[in-house]
PDB file of N, CA and C in Angstrom:
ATOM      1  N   UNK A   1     -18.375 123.758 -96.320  1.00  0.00           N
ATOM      2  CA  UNK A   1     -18.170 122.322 -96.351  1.00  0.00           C
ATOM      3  C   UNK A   1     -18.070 121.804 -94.913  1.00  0.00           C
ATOM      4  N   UNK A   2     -18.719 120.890 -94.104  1.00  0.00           N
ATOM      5  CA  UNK A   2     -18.971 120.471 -92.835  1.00  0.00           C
ATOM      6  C   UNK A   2     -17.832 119.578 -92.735  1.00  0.00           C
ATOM      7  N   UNK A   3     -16.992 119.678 -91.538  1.00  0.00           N
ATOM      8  CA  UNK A   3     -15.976 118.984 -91.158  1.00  0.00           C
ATOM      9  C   UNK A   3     -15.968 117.521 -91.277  1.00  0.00           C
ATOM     10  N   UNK A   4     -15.260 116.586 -91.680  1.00  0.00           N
ATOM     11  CA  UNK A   4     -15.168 114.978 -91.943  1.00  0.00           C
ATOM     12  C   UNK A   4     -15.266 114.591 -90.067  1.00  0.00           C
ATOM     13  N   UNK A   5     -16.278 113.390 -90.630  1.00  0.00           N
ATOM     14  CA  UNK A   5     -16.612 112.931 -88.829  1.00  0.00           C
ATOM     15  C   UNK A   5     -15.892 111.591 -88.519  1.00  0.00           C
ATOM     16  N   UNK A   6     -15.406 111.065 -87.714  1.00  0.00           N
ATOM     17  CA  UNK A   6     -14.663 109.949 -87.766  1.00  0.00           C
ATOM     18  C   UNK A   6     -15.218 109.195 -86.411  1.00  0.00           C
ATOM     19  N   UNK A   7     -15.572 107.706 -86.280  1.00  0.00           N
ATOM     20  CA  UNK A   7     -16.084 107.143 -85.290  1.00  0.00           C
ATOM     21  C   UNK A   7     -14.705 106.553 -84.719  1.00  0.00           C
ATOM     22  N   UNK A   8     -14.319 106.969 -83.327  1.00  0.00           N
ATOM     23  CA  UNK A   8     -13.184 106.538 -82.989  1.00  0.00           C
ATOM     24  C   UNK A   8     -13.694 105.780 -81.606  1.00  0.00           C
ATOM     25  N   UNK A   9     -13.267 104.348 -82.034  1.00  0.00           N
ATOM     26  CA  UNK A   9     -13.932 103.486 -80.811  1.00  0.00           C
ATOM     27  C   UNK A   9     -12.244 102.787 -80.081  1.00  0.00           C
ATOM     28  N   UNK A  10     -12.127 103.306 -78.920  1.00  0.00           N
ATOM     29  CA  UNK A  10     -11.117 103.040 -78.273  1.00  0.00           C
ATOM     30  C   UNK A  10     -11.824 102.732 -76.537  1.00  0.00           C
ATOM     31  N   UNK A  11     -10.959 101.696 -76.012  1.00  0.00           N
ATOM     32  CA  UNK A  11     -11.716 101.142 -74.401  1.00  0.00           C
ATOM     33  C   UNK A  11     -10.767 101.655 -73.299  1.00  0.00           C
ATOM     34  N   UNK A  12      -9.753 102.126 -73.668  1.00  0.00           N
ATOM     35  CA  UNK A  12      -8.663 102.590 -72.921  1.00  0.00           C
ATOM     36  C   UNK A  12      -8.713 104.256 -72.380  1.00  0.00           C
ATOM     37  N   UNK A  13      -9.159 104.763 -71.841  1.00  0.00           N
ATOM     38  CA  UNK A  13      -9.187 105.941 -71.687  1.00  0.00           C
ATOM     39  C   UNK A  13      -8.297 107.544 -71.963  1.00  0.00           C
ATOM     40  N   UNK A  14      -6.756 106.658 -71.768  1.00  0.00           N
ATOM     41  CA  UNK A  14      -6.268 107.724 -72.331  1.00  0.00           C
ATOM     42  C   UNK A  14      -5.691 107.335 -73.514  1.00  0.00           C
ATOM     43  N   UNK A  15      -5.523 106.623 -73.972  1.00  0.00           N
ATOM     44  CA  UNK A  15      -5.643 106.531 -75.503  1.00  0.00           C
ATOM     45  C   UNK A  15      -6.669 106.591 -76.731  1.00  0.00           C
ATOM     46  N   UNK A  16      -8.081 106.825 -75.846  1.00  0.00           N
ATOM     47  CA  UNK A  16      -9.370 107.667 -76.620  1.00  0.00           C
ATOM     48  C   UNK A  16      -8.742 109.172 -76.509  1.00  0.00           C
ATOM     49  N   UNK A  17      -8.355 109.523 -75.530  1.00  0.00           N
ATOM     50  CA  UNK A  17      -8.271 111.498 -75.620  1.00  0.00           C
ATOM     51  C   UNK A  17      -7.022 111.564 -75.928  1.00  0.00           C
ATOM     52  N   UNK A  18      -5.824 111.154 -76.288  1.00  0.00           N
ATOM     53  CA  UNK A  18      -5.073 111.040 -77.250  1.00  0.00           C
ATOM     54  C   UNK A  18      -5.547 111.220 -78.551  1.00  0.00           C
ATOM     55  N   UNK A  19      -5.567 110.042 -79.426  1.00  0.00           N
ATOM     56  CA  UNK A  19      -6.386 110.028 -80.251  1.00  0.00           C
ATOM     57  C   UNK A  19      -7.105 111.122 -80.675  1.00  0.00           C
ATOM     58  N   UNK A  20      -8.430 111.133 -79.722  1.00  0.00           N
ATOM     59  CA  UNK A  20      -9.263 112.199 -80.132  1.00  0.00           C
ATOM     60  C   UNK A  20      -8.763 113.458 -80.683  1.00  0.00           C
ATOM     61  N   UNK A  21      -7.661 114.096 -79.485  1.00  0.00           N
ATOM     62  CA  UNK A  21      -7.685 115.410 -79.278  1.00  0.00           C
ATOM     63  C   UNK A  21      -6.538 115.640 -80.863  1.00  0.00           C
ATOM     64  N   UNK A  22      -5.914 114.461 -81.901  1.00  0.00           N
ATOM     65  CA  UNK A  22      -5.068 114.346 -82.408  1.00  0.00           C
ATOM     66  C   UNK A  22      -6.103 114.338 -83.909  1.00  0.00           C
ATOM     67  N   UNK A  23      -6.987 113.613 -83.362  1.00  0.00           N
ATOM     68  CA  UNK A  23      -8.094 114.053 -84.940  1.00  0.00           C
ATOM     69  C   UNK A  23      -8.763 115.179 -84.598  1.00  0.00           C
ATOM     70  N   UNK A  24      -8.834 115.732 -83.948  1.00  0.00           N
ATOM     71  CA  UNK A  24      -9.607 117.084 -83.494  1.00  0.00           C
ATOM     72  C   UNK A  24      -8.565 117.987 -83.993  1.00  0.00           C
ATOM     73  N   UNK A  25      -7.354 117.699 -83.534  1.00  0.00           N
ATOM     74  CA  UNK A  25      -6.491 118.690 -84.363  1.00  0.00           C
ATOM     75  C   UNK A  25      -6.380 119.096 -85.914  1.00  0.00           C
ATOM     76  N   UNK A  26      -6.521 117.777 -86.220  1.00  0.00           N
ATOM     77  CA  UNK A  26      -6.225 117.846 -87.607  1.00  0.00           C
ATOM     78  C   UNK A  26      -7.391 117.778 -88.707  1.00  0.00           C
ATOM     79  N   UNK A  27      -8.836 118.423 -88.076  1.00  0.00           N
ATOM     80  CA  UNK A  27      -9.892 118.911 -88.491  1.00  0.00           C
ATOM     81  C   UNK A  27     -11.038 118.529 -88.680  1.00  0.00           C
ATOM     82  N   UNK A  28     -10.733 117.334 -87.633  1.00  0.00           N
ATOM     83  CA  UNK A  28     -12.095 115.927 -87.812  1.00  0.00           C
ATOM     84  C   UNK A  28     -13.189 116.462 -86.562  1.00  0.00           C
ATOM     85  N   UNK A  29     -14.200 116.197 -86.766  1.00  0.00           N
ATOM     86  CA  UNK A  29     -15.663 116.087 -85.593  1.00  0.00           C
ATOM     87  C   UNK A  29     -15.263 114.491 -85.401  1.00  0.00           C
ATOM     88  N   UNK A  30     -15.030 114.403 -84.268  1.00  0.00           N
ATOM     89  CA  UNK A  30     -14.500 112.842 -83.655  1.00  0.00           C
ATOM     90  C   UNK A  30     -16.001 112.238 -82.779  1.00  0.00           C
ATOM     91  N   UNK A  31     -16.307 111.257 -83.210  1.00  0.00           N
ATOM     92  CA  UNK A  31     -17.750 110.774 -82.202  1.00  0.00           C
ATOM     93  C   UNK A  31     -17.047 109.246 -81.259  1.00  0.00           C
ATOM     94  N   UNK A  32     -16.592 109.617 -79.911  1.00  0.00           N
ATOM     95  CA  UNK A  32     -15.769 108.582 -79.265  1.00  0.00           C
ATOM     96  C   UNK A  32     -16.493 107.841 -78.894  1.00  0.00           C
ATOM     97  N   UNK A  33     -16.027 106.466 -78.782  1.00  0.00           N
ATOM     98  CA  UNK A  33     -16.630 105.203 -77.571  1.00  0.00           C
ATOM     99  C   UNK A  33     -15.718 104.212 -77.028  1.00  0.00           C
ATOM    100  N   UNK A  34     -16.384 104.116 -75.722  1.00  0.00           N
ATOM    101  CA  UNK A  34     -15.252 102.934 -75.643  1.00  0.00           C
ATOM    102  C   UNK A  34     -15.453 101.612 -75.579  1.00  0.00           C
ATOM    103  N   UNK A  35     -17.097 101.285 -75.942  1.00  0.00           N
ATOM    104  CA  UNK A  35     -17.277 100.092 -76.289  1.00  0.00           C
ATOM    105  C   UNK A  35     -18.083  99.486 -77.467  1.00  0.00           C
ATOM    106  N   UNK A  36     -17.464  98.543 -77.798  1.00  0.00           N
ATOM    107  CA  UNK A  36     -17.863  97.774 -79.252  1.00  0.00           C
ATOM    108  C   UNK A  36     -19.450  98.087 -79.579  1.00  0.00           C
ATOM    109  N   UNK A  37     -20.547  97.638 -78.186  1.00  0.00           N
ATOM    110  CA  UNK A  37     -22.196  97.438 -78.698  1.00  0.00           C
ATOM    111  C   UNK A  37     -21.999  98.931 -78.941  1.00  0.00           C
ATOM    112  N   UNK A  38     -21.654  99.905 -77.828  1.00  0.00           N
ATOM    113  CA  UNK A  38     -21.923 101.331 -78.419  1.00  0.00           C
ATOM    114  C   UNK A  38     -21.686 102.150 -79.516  1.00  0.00           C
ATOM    115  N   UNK A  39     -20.814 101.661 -79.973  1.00  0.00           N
ATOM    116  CA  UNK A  39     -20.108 102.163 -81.338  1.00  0.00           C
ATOM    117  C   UNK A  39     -21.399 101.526 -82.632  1.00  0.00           C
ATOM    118  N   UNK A  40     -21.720 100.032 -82.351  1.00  0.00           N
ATOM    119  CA  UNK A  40     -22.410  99.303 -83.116  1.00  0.00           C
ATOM    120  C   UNK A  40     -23.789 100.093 -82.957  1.00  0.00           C
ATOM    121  N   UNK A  41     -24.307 100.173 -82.149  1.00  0.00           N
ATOM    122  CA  UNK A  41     -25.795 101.234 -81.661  1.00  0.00           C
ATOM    123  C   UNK A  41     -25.886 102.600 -82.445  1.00  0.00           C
ATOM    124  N   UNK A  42     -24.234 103.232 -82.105  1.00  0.00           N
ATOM    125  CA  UNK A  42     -24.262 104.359 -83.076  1.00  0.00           C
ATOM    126  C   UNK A  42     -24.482 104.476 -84.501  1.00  0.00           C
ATOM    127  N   UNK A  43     -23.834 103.240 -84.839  1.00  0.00           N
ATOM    128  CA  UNK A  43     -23.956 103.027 -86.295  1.00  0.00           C
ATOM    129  C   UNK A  43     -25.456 103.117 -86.477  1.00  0.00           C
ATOM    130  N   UNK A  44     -25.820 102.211 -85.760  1.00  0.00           N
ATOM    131  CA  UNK A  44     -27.639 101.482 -86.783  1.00  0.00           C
ATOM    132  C   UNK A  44     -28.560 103.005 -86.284  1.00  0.00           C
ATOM    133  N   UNK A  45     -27.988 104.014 -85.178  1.00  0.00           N
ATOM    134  CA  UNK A  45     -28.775 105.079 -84.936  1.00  0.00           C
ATOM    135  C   UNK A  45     -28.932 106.373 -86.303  1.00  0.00           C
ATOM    136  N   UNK A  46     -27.603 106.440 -86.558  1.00  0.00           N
ATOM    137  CA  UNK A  46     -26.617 107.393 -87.178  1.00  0.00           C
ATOM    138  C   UNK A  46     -26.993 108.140 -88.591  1.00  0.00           C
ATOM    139  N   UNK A  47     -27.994 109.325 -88.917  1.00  0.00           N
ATOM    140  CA  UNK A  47     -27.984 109.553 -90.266  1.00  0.00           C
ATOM    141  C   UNK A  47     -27.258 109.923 -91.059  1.00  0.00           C
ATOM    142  N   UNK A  48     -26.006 110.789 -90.055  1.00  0.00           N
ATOM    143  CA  UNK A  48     -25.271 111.341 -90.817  1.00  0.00           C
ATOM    144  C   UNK A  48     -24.461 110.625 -91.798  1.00  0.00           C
ATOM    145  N   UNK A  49     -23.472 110.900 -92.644  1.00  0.00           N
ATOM    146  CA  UNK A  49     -22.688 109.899 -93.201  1.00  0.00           C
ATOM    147  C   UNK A  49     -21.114 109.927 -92.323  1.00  0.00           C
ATOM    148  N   UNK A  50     -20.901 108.579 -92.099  1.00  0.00           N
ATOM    149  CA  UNK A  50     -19.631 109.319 -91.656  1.00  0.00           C
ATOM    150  C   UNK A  50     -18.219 109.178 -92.093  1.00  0.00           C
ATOM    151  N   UNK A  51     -17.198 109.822 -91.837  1.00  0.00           N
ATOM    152  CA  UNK A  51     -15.679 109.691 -93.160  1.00  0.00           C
ATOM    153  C   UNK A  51     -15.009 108.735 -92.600  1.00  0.00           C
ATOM    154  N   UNK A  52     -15.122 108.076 -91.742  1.00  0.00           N
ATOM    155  CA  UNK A  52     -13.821 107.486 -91.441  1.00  0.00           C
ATOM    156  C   UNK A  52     -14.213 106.459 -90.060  1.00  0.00           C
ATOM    157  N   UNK A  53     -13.165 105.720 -89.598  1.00  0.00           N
ATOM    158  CA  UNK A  53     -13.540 104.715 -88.675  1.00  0.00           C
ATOM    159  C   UNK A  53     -11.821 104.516 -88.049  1.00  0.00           C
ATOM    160  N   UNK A  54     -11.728 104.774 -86.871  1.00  0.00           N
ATOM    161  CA  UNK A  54     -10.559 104.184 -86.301  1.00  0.00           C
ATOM    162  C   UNK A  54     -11.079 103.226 -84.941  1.00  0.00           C
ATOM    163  N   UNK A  55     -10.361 102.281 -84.881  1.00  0.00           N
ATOM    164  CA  UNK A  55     -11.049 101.352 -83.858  1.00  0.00           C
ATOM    165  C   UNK A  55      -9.555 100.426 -83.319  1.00  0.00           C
ATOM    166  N   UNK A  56     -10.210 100.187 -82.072  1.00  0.00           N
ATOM    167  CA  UNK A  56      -9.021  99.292 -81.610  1.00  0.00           C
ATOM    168  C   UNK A  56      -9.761  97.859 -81.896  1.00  0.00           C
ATOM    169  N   UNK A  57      -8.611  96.888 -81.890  1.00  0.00           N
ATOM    170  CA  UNK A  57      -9.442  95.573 -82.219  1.00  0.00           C
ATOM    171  C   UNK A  57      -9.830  94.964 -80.864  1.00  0.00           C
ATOM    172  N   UNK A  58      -9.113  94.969 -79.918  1.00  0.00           N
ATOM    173  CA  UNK A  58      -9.732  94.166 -78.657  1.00  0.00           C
ATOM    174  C   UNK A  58     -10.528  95.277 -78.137  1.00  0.00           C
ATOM    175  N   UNK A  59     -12.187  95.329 -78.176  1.00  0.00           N
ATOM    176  CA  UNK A  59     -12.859  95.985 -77.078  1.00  0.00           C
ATOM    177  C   UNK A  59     -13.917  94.614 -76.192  1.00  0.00           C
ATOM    178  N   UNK A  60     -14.244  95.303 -75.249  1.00  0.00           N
ATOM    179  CA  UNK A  60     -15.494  95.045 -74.271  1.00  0.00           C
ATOM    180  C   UNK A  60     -16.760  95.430 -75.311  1.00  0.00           C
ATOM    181  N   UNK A  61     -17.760  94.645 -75.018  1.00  0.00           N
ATOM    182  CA  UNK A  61     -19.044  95.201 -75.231  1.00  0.00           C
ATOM    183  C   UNK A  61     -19.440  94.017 -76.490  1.00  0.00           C
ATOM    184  N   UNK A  62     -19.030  92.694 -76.351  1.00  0.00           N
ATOM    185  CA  UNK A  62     -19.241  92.032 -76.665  1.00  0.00           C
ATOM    186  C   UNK A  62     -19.179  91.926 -78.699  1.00  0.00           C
ATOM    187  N   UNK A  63     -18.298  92.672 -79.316  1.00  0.00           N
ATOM    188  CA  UNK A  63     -17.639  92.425 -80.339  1.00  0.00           C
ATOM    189  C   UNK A  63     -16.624  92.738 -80.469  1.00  0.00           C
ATOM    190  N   UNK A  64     -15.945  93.146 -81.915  1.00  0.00           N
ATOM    191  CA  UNK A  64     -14.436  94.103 -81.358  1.00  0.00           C
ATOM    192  C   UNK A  64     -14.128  94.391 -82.999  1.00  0.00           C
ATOM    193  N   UNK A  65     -13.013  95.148 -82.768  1.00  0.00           N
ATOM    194  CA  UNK A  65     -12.748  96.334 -84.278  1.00  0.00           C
ATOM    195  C   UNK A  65     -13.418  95.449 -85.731  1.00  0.00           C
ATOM    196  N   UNK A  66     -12.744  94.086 -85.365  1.00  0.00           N
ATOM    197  CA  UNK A  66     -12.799  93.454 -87.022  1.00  0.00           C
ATOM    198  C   UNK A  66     -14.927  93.287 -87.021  1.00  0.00           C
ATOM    199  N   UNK A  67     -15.197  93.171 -86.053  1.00  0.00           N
ATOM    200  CA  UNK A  67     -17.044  93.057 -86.343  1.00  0.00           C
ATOM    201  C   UNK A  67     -17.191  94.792 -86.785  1.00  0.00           C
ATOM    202  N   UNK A  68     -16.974  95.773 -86.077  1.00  0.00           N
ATOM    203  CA  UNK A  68     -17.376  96.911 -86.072  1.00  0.00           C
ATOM    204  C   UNK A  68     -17.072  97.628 -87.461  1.00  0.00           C
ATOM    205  N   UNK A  69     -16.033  97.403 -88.303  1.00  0.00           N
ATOM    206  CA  UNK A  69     -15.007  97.943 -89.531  1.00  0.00           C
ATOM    207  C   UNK A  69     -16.138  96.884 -90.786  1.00  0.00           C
ATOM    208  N   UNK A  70     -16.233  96.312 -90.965  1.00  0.00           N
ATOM    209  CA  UNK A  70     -17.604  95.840 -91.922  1.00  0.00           C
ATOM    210  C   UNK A  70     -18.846  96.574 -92.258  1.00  0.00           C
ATOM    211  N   UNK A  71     -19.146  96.795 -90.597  1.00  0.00           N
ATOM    212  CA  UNK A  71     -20.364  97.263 -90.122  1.00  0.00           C
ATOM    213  C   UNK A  71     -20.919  98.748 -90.537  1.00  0.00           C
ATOM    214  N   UNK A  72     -19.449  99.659 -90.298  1.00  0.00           N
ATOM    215  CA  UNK A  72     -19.456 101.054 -90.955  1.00  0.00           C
ATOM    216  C   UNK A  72     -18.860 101.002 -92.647  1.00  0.00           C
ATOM    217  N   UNK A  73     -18.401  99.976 -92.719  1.00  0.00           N
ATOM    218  CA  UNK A  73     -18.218 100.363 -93.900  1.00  0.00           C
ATOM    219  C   UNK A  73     -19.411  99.747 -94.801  1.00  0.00           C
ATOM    220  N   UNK A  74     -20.295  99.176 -94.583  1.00  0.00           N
ATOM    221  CA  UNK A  74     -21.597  99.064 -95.220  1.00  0.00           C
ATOM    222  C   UNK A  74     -22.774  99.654 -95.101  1.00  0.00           C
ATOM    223  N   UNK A  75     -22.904 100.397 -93.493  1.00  0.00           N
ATOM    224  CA  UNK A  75     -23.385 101.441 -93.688  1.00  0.00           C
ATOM    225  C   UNK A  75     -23.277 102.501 -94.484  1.00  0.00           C
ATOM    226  N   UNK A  76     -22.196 102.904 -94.214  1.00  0.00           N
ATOM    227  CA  UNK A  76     -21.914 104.209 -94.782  1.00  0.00           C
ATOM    228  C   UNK A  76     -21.302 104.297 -96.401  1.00  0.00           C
ATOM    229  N   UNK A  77     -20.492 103.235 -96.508  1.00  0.00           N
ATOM    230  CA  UNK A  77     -20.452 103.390 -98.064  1.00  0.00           C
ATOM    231  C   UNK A  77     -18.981 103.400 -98.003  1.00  0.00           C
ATOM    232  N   UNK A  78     -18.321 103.844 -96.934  1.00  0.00           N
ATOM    233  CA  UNK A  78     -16.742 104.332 -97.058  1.00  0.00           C
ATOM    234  C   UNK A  78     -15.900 103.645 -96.474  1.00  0.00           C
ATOM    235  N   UNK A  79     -14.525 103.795 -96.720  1.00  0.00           N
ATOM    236  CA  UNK A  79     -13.255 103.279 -95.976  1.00  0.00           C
ATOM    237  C   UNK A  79     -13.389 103.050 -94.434  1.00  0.00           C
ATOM    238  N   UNK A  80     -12.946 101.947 -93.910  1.00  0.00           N
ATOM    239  CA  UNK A  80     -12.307 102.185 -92.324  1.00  0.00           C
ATOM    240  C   UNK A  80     -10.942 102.223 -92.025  1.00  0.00           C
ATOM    241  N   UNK A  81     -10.459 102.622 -91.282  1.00  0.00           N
ATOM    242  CA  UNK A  81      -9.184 102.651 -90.946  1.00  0.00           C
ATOM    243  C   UNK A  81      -9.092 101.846 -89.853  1.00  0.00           C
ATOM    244  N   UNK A  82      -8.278 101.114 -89.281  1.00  0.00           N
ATOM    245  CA  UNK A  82      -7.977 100.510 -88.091  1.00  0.00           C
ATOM    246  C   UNK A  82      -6.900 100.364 -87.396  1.00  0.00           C
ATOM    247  N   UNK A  83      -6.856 100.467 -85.540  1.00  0.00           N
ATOM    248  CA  UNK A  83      -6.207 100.276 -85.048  1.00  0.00           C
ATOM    249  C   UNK A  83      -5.477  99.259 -84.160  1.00  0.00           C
ATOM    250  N   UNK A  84      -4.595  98.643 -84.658  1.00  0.00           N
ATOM    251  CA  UNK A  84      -4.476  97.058 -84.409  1.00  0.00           C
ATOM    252  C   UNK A  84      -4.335  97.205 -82.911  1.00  0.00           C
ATOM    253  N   UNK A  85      -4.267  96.072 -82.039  1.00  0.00           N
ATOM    254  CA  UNK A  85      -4.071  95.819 -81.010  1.00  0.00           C
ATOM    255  C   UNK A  85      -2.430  95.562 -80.617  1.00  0.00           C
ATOM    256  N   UNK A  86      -2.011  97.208 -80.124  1.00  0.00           N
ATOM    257  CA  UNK A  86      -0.969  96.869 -79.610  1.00  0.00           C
ATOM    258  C   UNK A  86      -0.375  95.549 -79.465  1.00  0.00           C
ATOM    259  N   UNK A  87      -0.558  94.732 -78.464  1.00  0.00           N
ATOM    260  CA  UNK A  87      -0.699  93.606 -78.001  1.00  0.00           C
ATOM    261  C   UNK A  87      -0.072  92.883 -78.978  1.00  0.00           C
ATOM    262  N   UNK A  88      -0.393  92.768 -79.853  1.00  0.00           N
ATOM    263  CA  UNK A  88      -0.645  91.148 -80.987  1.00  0.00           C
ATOM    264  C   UNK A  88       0.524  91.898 -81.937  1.00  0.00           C
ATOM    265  N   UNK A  89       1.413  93.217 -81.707  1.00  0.00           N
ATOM    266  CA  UNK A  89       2.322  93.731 -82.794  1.00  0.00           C
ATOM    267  C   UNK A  89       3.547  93.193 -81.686  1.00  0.00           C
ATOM    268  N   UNK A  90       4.524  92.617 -82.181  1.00  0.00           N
ATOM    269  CA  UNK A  90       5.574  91.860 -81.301  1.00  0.00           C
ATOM    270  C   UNK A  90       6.980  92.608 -81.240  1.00  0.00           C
TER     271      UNK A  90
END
């Protein structure tokens, strides 16, 4: 059975290898980015299917989590998960 892949789009650097190395632990193939078009590019490239979606909501790259979390989840068929923007939690 091939490991669950998760698109983890984070702009912050060490809170991508956080993250990452935290779904890597816990048995995921993690495909990182740290910006919105790239994550979006991956999608429309992407055959595989993929399990899961963690995203921060404020990125660069001219969209951000809430455009990107639609996007995979109509591709692919499945759930997203999301990661709110620090920031905006008070």
């Amino acid at each position: 059975m091939p490991e669950p892949i998760i698109l983890l789009v984070e702009d912050e650097p060490l809170v991508l290898l956080v993250a990452q190395d935290a779904l890597e632990a816990g048995g995921y193939t993690v495909l990182p980015v740290q910006v919105a078009s790239e994550a979006l590019s991956l999608l429309d490239s992407r055959h595989t299917e993929l399990s899961g979606l963690v995203t921060d909501i404020r990125l660069p790259g001219g969209a951000d989590g809430w455009e990107i979390a639609p996007t995979c989840s109509g591709a692919q068929g499945g759930p997203a998960d999301r990661l709110h923007d620090r920031r905006q939690c008070g």
